[in-house]
Protein backbone atom coordinates (compact mmCIF):
# COMPACT_ATOMS: atom_id res chain seq x y z
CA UNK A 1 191.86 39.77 54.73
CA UNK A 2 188.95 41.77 56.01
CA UNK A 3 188.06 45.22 56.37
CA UNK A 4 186.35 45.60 59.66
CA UNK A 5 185.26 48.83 60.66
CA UNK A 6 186.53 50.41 63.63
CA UNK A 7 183.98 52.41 65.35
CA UNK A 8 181.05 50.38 67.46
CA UNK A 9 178.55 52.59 65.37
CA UNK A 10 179.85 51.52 61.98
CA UNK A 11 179.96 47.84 62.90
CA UNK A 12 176.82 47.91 64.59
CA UNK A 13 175.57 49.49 61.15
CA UNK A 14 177.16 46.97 58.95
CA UNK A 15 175.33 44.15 61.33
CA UNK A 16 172.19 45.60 60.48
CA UNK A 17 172.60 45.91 56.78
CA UNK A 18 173.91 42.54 56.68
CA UNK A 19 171.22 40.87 58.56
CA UNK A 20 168.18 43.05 56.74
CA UNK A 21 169.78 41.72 52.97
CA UNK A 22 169.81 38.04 54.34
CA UNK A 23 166.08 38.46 55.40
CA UNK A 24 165.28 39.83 52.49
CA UNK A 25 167.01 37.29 50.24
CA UNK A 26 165.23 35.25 52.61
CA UNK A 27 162.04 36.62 51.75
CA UNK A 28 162.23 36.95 48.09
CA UNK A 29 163.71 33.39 47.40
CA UNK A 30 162.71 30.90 50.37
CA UNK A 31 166.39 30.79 50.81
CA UNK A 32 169.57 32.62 51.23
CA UNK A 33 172.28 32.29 48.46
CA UNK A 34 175.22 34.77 50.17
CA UNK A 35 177.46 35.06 47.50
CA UNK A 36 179.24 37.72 49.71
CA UNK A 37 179.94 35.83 52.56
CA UNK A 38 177.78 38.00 54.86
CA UNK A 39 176.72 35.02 56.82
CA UNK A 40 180.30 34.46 57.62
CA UNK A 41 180.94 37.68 58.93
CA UNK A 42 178.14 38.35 61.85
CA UNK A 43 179.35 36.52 64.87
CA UNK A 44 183.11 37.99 63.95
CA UNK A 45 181.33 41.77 64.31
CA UNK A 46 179.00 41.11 67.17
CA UNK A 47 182.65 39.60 68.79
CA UNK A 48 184.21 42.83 67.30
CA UNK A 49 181.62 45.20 69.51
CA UNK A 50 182.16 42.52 72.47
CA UNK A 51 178.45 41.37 72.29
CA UNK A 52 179.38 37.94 73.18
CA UNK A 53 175.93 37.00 73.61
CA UNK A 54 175.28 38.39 69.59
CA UNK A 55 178.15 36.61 68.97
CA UNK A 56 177.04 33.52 70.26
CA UNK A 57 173.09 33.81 68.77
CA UNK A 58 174.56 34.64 65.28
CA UNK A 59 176.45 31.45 65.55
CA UNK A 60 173.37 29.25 66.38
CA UNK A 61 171.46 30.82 63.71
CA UNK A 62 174.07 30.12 61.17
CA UNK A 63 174.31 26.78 62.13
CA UNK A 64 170.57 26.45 62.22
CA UNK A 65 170.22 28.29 59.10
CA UNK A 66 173.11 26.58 56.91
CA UNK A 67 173.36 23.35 58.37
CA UNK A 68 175.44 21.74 56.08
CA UNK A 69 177.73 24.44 55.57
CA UNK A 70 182.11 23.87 56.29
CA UNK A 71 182.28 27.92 57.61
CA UNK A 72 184.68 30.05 56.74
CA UNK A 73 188.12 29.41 58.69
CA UNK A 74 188.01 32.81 60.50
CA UNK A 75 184.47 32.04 61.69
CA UNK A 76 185.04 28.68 62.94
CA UNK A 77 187.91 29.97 65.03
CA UNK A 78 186.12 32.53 66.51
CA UNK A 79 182.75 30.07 66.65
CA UNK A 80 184.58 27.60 68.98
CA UNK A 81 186.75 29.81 71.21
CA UNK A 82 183.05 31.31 71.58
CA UNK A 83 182.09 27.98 72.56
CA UNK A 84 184.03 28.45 75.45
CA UNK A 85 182.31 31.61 76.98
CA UNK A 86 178.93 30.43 76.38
C-alpha cells in the first residue's frame, strides 16, 4: 500500500521534503493542491519514528489546514488511536 522507509534518517528526510513542497505550494499558490497525498502521509511517519508529539501536531495542522477534508483511511486510523495518547 505504502512504501515507508525504514531507517529514522530516511523518514525523517522524507518528512522534511514533504513538508518544504507543501510550503512551497503554499507559497506559490495561496493554497495547497496535494495531488500526491503528502498531507496524508506526515502524522503516519512522525508515528513511524515514534514522535508522537509530531504525530499529533501534523494531525492538528492537517485538520486546521484542510478542514473539510474525509482523510485518507490509514490516516484517520492512526489520527484517532493518536487521539488517545495525546
Amino acid at each position: 500500500m505504502y512504501d515507508f522507509p525504514q531507517d529514522p534518517k530516511k523518514i525523517r528526510a522524507r518528512i522534511r521534503r514533504y513538508e518544504r513542497a507543501l510550503r512551497r505550494e503554499q507559497a506559490s499558490y495561496g493554497f495547497i493542491n496535494d495531488g500526491g497525498g503528502q498531507r496524508y502521509l506526515l502524522g503516519l511517519l512522525y508515528l513511524l519514528m515514534g514522535d508522537t508529539a509530531g504525530a499529533l501536531q501534523s494531525f492538528a495542522w492537517f485538520a486546521q489546514t484542510f478542514p473539510d477534508d474525509g482523510c485518507d483511511p490509514v490516516q484517520y486510523l492512526c489520527w484517532r488511536a493518536g487521539r488517545c495518547w495525546g
